[in-house]
N, C-alpha and C. Protein backbone atom coordinates (compact mmCIF):
# COMPACT_ATOMS: atom_id res chain seq x y z
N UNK A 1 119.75 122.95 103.31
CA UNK A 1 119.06 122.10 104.27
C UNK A 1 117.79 122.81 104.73
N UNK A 2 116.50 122.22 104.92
CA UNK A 2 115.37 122.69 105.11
C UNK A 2 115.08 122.48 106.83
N UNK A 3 114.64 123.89 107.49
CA UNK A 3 114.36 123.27 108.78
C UNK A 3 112.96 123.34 109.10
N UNK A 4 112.41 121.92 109.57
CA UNK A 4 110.98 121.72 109.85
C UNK A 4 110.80 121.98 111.54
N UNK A 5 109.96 122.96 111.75
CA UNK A 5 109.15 122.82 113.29
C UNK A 5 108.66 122.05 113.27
N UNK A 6 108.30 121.24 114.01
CA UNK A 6 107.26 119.89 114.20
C UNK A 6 106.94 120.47 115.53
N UNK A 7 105.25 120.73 115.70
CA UNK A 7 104.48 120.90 116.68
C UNK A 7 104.45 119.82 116.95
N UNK A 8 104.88 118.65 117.91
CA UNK A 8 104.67 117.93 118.96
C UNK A 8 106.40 117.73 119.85
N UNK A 9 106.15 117.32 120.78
CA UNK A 9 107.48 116.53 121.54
C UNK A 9 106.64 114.88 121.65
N UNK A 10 105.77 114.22 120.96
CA UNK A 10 105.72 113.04 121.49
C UNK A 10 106.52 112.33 120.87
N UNK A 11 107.32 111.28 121.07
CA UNK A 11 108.16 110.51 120.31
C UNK A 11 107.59 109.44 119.65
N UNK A 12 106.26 108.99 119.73
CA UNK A 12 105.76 108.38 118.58
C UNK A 12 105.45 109.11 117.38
N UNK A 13 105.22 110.37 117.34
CA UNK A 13 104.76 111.23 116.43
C UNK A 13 105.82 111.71 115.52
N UNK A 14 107.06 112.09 116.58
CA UNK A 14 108.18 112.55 116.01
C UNK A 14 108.93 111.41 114.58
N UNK A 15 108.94 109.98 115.83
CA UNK A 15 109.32 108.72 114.82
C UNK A 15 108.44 108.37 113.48
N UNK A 16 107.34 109.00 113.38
CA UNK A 16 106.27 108.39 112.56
C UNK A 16 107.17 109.71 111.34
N UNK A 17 106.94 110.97 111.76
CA UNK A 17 107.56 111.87 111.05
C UNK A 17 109.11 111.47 110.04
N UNK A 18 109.57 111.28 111.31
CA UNK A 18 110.96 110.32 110.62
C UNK A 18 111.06 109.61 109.59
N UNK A 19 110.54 108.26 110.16
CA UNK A 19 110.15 107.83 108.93
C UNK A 19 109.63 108.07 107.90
N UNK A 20 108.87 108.52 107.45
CA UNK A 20 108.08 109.04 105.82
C UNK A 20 109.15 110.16 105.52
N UNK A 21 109.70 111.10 106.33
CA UNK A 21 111.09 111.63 105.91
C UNK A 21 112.07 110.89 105.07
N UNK A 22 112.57 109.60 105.62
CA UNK A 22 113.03 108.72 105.19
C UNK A 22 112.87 107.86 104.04
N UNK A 23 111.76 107.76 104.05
CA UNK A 23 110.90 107.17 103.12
C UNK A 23 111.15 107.45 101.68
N UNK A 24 110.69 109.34 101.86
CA UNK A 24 110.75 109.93 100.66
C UNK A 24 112.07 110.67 100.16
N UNK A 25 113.19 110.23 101.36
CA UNK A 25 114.31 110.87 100.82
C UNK A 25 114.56 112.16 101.18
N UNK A 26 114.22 113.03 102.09
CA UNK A 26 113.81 114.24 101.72
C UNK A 26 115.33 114.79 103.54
N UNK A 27 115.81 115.96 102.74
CA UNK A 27 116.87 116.17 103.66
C UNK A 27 116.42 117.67 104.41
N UNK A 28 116.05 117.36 105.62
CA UNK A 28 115.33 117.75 106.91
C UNK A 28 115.98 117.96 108.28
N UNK A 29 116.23 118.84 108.85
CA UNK A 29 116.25 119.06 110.15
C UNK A 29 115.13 118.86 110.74
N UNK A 30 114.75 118.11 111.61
CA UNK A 30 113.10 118.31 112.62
C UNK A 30 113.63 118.82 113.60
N UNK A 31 112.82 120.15 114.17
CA UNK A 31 113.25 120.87 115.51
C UNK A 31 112.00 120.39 116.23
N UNK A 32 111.82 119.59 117.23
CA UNK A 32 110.38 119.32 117.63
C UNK A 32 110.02 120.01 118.67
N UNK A 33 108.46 121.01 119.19
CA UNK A 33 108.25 121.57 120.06
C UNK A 33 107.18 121.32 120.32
N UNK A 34 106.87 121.81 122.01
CA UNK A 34 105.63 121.12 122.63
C UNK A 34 104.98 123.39 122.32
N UNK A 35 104.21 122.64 121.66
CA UNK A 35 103.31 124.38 121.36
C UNK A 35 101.53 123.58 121.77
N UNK A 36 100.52 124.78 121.81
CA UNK A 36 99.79 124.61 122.16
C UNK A 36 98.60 124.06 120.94
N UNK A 37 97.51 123.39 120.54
CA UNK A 37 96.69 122.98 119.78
C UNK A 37 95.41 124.24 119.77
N UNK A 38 95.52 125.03 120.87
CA UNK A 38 94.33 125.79 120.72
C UNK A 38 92.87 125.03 120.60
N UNK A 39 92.81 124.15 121.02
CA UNK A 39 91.66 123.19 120.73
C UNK A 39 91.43 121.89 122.11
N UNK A 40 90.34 121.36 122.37
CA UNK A 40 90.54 120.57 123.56
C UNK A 40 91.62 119.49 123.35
N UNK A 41 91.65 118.83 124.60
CA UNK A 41 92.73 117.85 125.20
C UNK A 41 92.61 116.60 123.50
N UNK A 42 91.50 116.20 123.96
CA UNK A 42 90.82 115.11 123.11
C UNK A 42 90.04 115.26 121.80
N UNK A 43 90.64 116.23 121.06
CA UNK A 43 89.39 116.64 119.50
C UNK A 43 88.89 115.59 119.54
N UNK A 44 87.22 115.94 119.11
CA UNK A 44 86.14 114.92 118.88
C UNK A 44 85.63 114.80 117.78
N UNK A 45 86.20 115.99 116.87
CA UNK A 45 85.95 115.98 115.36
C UNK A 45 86.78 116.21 114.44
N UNK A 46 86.40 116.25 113.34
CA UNK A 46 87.43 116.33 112.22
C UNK A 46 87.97 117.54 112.07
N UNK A 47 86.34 118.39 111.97
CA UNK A 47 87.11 119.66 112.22
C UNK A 47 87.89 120.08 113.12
N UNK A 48 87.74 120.11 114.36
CA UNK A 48 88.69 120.02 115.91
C UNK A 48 89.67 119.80 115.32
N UNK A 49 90.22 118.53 115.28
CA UNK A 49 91.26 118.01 114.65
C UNK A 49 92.54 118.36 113.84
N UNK A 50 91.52 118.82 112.71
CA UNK A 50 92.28 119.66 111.53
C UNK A 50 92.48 120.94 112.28
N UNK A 51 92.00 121.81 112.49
CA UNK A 51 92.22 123.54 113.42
C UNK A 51 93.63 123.33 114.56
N UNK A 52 93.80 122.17 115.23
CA UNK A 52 94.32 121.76 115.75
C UNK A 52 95.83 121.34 115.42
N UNK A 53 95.83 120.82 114.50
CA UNK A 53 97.41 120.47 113.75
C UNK A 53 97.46 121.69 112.67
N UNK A 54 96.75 122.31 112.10
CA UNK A 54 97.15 124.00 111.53
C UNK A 54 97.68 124.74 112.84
N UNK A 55 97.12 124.64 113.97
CA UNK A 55 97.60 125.58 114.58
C UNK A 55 98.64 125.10 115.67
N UNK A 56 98.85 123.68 115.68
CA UNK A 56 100.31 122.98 116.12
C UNK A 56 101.32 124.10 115.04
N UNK A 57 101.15 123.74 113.97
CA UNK A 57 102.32 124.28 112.64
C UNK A 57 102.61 125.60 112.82
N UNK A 58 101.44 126.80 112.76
CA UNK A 58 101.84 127.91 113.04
C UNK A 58 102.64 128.18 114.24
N UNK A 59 101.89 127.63 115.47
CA UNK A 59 102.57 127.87 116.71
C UNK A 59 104.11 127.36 116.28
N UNK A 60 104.26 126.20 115.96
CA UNK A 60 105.82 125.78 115.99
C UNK A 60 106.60 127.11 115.26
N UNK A 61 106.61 127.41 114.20
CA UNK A 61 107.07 128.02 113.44
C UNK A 61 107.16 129.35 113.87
N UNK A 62 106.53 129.76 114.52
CA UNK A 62 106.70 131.31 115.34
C UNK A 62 107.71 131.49 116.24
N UNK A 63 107.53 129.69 116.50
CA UNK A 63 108.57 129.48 117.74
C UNK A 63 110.18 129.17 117.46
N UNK A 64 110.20 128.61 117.04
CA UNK A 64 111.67 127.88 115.48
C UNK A 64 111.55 129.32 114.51
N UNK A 65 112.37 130.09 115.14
CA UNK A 65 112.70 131.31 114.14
C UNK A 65 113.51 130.88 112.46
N UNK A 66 114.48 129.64 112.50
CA UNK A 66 114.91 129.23 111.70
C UNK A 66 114.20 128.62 110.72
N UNK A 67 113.19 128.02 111.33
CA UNK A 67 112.35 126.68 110.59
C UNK A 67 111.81 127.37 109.12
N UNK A 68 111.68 126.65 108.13
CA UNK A 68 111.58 126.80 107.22
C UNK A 68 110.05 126.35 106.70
N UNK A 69 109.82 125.42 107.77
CA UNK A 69 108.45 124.96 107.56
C UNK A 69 108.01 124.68 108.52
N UNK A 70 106.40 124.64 109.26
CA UNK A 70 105.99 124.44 110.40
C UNK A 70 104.92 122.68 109.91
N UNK A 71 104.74 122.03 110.59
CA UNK A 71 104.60 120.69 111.26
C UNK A 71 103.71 120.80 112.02
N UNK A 72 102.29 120.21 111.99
CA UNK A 72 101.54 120.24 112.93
C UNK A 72 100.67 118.52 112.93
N UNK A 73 100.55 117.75 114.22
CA UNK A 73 99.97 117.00 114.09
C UNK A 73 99.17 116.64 115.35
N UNK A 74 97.97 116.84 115.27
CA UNK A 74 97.21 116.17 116.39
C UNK A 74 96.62 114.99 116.76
């Protein structure tokens, strides 16, 4: 069994995750955590954006000692 950090606690994000989990079949633990984006409230760019969900993923995964994979979405 594979365990995913997922950098967020929002539950639309989490469910969106879910699903395409589902989707593709794929057998997953999601541990979901509220970690920091390192980036403002509101990214205004793409780049923002992207730096932002890389560093959702790392943060999760530092945090989820188990996790097998880190999850980042902004």
């Amino acid at each position: 069994m594979i365990n995913l950090a997922l950098g967020t606690t929002s539950k639309q994000k989490i469910g969106y995750v879910k699903e395409i989990i589902c989707e593709i079949e794929l057998d997953l633990i999601i541990t979901p955590i509220d970690v920091s984006s390192e980036v403002s409230e509101q990214p205004t760019t793409e780049e923002e954006t992207k730096k932002g969900s890389i560093n959702r993923a790392k943060n999760a995964i530092k945090e989820i000692k188990k996790a097998d994979w880190g999850l980042g979405i902004e």
